[in-house]
PDB file of N, CA and C in Angstrom:
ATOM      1  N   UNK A   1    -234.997  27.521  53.004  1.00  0.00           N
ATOM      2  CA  UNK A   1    -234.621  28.080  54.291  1.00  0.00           C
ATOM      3  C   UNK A   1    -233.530  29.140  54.071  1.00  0.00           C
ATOM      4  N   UNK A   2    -233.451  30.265  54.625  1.00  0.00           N
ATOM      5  CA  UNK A   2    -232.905  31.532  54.389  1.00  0.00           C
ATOM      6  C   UNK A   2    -231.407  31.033  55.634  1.00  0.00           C
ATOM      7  N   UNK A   3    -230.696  31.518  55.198  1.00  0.00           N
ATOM      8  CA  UNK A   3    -229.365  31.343  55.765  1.00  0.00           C
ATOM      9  C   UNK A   3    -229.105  33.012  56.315  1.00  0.00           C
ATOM     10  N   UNK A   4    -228.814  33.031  57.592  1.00  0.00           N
ATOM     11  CA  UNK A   4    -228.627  33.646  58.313  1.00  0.00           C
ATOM     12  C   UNK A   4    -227.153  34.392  57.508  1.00  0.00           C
ATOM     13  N   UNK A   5    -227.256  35.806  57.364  1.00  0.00           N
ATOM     14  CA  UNK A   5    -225.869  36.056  56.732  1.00  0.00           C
ATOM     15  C   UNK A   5    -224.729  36.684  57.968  1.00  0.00           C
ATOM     16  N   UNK A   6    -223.801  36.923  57.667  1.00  0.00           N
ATOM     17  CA  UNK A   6    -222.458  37.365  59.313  1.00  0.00           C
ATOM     18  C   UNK A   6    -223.088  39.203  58.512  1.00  0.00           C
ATOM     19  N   UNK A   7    -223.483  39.981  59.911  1.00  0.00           N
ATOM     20  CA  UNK A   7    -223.834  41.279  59.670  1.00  0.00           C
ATOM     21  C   UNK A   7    -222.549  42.023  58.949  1.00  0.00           C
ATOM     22  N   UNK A   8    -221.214  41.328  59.151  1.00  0.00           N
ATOM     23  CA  UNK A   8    -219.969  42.202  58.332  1.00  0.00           C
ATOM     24  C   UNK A   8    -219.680  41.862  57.306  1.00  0.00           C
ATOM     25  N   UNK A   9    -220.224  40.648  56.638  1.00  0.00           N
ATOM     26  CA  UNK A   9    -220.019  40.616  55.271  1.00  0.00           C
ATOM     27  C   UNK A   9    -220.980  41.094  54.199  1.00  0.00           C
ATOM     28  N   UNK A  10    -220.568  42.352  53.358  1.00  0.00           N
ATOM     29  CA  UNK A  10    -222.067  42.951  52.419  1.00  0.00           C
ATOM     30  C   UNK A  10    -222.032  42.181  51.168  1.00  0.00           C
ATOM     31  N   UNK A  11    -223.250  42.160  50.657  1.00  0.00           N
ATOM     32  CA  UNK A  11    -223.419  41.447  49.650  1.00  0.00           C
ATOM     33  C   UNK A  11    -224.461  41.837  48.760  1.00  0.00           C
ATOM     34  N   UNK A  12    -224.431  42.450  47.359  1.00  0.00           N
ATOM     35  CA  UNK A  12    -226.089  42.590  47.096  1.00  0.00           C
ATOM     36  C   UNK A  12    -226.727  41.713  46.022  1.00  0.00           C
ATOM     37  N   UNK A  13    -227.350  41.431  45.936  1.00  0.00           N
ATOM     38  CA  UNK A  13    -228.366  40.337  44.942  1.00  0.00           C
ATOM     39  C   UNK A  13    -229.510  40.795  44.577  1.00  0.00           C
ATOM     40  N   UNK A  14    -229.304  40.984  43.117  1.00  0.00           N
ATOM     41  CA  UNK A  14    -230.559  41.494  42.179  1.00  0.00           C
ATOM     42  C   UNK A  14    -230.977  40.550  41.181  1.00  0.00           C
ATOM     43  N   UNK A  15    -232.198  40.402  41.605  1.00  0.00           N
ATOM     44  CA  UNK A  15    -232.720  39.106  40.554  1.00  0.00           C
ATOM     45  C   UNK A  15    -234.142  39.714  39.724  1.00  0.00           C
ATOM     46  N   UNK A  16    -233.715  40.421  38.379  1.00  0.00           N
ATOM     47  CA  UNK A  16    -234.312  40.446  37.366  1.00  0.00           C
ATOM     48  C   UNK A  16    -235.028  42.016  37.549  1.00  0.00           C
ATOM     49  N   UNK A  17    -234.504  43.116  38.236  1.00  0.00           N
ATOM     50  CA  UNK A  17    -234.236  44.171  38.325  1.00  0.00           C
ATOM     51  C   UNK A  17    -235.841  44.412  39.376  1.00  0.00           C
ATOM     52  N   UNK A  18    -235.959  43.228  39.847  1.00  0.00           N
ATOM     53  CA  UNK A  18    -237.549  43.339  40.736  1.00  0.00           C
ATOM     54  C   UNK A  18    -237.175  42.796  42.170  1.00  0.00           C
ATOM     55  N   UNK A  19    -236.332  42.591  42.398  1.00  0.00           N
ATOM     56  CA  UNK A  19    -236.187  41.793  43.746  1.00  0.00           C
ATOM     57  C   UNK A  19    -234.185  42.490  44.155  1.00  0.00           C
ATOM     58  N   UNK A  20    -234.249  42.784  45.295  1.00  0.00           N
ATOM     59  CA  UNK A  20    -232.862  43.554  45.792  1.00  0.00           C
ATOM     60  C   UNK A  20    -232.405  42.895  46.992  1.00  0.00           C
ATOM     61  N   UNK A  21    -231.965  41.891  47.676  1.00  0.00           N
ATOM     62  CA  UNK A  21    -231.233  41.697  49.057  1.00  0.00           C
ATOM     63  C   UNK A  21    -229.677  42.196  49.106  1.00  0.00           C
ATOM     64  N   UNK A  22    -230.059  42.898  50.455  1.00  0.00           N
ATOM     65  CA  UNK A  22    -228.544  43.382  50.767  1.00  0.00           C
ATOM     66  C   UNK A  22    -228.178  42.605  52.017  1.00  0.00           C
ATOM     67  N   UNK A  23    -227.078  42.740  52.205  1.00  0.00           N
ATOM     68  CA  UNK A  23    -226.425  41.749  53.531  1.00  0.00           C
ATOM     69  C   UNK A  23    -225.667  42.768  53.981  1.00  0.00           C
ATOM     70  N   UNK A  24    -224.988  42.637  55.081  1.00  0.00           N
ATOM     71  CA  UNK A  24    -224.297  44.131  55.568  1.00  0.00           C
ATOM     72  C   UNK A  24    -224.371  44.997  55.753  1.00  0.00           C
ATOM     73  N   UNK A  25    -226.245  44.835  56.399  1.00  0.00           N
ATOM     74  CA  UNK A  25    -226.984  45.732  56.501  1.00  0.00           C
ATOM     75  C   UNK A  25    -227.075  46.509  57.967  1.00  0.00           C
ATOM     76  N   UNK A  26    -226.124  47.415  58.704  1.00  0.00           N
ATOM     77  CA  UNK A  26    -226.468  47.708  59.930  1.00  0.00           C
ATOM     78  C   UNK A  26    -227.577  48.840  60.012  1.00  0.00           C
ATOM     79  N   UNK A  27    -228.224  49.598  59.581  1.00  0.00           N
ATOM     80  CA  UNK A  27    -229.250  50.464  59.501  1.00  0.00           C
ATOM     81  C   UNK A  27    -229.978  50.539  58.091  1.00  0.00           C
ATOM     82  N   UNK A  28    -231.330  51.031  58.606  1.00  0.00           N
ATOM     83  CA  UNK A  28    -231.929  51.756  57.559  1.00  0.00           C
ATOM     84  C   UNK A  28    -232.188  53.056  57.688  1.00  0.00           C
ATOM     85  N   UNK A  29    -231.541  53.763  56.935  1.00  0.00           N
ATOM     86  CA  UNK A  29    -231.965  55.426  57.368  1.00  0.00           C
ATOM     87  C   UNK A  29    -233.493  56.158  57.013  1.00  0.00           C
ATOM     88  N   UNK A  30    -233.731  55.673  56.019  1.00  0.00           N
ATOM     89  CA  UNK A  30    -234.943  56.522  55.084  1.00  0.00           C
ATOM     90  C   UNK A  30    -235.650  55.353  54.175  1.00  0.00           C
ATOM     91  N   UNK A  31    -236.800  55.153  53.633  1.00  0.00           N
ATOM     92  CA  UNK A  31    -237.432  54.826  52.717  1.00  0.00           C
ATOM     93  C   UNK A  31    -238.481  55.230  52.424  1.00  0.00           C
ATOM     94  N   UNK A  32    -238.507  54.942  51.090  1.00  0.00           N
ATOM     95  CA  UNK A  32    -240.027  55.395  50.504  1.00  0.00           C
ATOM     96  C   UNK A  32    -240.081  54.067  49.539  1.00  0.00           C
ATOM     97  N   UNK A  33    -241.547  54.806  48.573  1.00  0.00           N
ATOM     98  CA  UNK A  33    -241.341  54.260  47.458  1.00  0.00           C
ATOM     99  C   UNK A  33    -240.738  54.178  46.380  1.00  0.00           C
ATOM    100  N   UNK A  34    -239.500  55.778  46.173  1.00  0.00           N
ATOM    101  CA  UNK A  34    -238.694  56.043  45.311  1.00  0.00           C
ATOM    102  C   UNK A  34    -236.941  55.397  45.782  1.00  0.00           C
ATOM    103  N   UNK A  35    -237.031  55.388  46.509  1.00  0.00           N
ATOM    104  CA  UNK A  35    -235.370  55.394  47.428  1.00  0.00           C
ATOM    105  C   UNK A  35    -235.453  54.416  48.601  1.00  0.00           C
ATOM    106  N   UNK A  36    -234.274  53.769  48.820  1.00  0.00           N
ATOM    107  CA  UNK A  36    -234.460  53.106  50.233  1.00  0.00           C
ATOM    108  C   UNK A  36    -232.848  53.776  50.719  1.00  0.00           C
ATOM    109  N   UNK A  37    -232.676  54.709  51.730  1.00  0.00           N
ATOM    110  CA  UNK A  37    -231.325  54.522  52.194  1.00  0.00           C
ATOM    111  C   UNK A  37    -230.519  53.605  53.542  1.00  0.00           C
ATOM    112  N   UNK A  38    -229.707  53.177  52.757  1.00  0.00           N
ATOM    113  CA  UNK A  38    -229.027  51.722  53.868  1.00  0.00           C
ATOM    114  C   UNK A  38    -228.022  52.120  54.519  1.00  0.00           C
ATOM    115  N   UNK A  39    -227.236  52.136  55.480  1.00  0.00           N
ATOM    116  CA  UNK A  39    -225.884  52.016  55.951  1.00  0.00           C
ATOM    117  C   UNK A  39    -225.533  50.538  55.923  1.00  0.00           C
ATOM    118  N   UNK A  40    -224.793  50.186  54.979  1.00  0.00           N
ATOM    119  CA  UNK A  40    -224.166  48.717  55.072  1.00  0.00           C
ATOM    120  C   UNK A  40    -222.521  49.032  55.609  1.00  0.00           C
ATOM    121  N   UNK A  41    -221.699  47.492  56.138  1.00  0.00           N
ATOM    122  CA  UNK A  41    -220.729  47.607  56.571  1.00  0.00           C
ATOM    123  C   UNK A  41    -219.450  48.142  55.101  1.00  0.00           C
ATOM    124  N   UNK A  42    -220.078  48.050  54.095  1.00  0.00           N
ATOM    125  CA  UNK A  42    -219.311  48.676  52.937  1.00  0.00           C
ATOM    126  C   UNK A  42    -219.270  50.203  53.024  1.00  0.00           C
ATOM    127  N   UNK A  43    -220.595  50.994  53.299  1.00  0.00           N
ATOM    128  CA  UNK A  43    -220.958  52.661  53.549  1.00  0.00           C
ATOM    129  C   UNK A  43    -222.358  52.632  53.208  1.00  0.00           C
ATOM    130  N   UNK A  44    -222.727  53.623  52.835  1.00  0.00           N
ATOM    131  CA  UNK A  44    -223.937  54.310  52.233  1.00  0.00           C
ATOM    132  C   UNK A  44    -224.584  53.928  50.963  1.00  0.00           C
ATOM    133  N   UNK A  45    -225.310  53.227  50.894  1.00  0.00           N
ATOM    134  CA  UNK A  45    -226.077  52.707  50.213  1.00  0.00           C
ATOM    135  C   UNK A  45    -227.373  53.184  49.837  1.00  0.00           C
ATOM    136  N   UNK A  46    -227.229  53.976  48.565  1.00  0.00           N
ATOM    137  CA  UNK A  46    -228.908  54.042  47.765  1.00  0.00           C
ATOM    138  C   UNK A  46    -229.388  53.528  46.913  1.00  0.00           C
ATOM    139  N   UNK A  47    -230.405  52.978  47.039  1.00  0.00           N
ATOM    140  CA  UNK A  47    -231.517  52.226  46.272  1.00  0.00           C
ATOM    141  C   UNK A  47    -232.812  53.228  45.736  1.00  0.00           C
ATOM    142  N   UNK A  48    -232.826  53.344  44.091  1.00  0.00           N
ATOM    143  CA  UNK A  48    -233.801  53.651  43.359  1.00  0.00           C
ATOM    144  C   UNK A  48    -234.561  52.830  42.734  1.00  0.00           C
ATOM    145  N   UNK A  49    -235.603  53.206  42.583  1.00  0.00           N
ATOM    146  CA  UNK A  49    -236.377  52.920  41.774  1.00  0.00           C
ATOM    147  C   UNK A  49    -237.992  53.279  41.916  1.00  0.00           C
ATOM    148  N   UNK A  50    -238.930  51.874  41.374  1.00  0.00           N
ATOM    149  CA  UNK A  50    -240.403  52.420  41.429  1.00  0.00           C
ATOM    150  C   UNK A  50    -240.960  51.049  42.498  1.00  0.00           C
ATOM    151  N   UNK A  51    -242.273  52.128  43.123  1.00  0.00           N
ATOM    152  CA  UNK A  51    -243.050  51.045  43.982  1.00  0.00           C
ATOM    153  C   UNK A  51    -242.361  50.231  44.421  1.00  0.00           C
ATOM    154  N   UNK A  52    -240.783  50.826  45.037  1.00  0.00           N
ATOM    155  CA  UNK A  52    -240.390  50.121  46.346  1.00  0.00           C
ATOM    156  C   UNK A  52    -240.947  49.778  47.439  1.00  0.00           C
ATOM    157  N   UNK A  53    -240.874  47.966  48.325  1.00  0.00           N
ATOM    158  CA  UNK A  53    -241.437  48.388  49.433  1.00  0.00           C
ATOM    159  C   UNK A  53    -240.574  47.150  50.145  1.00  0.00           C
ATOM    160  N   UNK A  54    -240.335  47.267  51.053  1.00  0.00           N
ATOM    161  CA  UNK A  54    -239.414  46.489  52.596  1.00  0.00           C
ATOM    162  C   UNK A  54    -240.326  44.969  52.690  1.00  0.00           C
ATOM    163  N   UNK A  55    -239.755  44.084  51.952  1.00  0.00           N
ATOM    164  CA  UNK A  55    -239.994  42.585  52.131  1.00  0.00           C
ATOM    165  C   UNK A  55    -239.596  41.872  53.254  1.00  0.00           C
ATOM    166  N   UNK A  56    -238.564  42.252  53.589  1.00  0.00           N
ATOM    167  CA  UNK A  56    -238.186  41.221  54.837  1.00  0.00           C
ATOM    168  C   UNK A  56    -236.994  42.486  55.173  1.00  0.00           C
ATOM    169  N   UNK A  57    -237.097  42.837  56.691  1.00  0.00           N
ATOM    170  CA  UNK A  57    -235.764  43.455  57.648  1.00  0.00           C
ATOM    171  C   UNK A  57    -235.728  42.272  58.568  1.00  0.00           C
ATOM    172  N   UNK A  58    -234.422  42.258  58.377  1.00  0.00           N
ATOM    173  CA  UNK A  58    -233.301  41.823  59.741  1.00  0.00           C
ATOM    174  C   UNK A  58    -232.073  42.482  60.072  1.00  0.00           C
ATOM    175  N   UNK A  59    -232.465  43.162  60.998  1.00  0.00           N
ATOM    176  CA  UNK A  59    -231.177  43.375  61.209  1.00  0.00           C
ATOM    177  C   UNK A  59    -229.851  43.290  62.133  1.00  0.00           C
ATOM    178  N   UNK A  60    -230.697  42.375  63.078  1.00  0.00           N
ATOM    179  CA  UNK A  60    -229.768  41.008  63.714  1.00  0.00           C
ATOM    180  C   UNK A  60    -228.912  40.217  62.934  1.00  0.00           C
ATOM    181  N   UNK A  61    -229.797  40.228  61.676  1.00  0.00           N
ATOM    182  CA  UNK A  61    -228.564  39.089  60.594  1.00  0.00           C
ATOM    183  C   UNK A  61    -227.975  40.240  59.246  1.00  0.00           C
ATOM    184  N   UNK A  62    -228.393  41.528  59.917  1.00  0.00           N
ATOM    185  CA  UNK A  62    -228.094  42.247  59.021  1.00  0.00           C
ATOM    186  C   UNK A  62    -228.353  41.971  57.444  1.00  0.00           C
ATOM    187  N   UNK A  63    -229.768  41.843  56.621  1.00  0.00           N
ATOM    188  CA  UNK A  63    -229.982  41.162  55.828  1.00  0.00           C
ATOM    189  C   UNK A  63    -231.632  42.411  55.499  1.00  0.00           C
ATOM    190  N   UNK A  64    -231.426  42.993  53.985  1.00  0.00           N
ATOM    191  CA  UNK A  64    -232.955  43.342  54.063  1.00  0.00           C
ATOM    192  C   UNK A  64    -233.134  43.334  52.641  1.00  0.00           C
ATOM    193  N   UNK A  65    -234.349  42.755  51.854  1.00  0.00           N
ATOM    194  CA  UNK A  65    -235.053  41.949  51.025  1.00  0.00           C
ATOM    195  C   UNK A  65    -236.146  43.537  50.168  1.00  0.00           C
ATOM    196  N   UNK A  66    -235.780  43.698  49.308  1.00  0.00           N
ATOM    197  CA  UNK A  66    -236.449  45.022  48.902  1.00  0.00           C
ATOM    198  C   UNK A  66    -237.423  44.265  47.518  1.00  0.00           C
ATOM    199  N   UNK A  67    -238.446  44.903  47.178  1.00  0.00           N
ATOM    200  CA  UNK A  67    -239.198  44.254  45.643  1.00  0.00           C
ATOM    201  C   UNK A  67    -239.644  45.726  45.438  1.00  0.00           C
ATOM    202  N   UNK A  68    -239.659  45.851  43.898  1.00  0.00           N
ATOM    203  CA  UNK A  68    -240.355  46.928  43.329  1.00  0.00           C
ATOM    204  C   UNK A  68    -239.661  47.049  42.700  1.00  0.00           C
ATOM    205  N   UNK A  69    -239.057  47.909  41.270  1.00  0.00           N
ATOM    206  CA  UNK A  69    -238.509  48.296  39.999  1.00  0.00           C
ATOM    207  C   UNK A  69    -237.321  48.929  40.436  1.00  0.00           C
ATOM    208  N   UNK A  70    -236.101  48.268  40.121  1.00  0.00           N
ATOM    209  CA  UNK A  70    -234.979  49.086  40.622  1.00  0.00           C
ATOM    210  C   UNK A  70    -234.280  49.866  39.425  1.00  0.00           C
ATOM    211  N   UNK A  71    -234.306  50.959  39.261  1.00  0.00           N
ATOM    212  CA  UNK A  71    -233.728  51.885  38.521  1.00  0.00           C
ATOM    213  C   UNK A  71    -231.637  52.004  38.884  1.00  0.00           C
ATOM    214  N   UNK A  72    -231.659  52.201  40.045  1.00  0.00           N
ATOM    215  CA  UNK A  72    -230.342  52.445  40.265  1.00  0.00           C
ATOM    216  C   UNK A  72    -229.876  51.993  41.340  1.00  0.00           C
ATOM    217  N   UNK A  73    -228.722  52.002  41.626  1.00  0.00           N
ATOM    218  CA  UNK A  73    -227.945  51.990  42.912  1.00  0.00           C
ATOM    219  C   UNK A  73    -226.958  52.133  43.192  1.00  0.00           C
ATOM    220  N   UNK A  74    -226.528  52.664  44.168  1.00  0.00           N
ATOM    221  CA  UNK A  74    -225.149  53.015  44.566  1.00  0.00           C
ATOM    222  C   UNK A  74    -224.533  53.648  45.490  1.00  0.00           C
ATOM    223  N   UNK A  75    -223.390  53.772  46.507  1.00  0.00           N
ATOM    224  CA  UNK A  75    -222.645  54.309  47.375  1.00  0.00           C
ATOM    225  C   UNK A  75    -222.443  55.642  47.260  1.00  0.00           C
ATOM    226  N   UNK A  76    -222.571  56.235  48.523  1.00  0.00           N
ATOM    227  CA  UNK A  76    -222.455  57.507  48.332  1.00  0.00           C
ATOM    228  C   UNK A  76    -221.840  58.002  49.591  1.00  0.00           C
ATOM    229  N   UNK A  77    -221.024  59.383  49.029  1.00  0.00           N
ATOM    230  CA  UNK A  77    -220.065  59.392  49.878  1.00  0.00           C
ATOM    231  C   UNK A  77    -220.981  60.360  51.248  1.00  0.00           C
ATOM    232  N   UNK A  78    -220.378  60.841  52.062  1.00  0.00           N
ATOM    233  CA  UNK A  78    -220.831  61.593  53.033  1.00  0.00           C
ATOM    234  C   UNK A  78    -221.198  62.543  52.452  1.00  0.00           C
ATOM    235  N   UNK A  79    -220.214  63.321  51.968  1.00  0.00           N
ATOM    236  CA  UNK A  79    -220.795  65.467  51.399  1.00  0.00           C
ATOM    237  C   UNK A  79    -221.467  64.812  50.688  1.00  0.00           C
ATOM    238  N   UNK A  80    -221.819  64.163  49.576  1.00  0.00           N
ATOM    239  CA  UNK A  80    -222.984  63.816  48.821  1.00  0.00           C
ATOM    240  C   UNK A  80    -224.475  63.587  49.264  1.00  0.00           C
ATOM    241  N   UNK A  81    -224.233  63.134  50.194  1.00  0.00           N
ATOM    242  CA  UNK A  81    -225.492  62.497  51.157  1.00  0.00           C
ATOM    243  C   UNK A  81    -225.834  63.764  51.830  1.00  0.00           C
ATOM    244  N   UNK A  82    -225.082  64.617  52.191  1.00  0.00           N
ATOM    245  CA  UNK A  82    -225.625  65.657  53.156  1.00  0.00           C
ATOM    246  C   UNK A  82    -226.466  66.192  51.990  1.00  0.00           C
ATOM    247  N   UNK A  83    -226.077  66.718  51.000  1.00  0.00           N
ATOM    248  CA  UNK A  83    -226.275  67.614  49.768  1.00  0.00           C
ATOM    249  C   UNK A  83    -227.372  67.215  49.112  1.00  0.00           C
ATOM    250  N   UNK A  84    -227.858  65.556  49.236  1.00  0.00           N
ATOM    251  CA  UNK A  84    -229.279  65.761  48.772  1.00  0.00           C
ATOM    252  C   UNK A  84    -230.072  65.405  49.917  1.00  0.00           C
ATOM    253  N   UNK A  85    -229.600  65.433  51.330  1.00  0.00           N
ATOM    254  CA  UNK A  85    -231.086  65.597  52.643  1.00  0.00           C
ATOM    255  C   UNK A  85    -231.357  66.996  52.586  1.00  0.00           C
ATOM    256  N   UNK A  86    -230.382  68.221  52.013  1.00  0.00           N
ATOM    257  CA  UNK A  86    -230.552  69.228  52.216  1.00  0.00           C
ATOM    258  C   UNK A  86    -231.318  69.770  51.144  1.00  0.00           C
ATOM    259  N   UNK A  87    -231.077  69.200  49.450  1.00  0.00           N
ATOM    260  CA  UNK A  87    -231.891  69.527  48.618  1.00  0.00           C
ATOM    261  C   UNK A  87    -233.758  68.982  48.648  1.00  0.00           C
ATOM    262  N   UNK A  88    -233.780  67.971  49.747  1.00  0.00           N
ATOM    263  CA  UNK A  88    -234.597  67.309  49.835  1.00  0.00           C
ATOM    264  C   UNK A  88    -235.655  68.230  50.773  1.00  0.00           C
ATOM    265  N   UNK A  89    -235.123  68.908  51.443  1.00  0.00           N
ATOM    266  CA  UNK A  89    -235.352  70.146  52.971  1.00  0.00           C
ATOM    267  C   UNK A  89    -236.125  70.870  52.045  1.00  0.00           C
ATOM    268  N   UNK A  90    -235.815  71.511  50.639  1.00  0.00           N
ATOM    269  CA  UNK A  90    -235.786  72.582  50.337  1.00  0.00           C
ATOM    270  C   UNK A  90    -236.677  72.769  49.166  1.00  0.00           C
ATOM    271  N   UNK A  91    -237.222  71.329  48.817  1.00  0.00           N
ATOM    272  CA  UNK A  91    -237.962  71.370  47.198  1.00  0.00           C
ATOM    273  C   UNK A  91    -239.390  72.397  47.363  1.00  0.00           C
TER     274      UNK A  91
END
């Protein structure tokens, strides 16, 4: 049974670079199969990798469950984030 997490506490859990839950999840901005972008109560959150795909959203419990090959991850600041929606505009 999945335990309901508090939407303000973030948390992430990677189990064996195939499975990703984040907690402190108030939005999802973007996903694909390369990237998932999150707003957690920590900031900006990107998720890489391969044949990503959305296992479980909540975001009442602020809680979302990612599977597929995770290459990377990490916070990103605002000017950063603008700088690749804009390189993204432009390929």
């Amino acid at each position: 049974m999945r335990r309901l997490a508090n939407p303000e506490e973030h948390n992430i859990s990677v189990k064996g670079r195939k499975v990703v839950e984040v907690t402190g999840v108030a939005s999802v901005e973007s996903f694909d199969v390369h990237e998932f972008s999150l707003v957690t109560s920590a900031g900006h959150l990107m998720i890489q990798g391969a044949n990503l795909h959305m296992k479980h959203l909540d975001l009442q419990a602020g809680v979302v469950l990612i599977e597929g090959t995770l290459t990377s991850l990490g916070y990103v600041v605002d000017g950063a984030k603008k700088k690749r929606i804009v390189t993204r505009l432009f390929r």
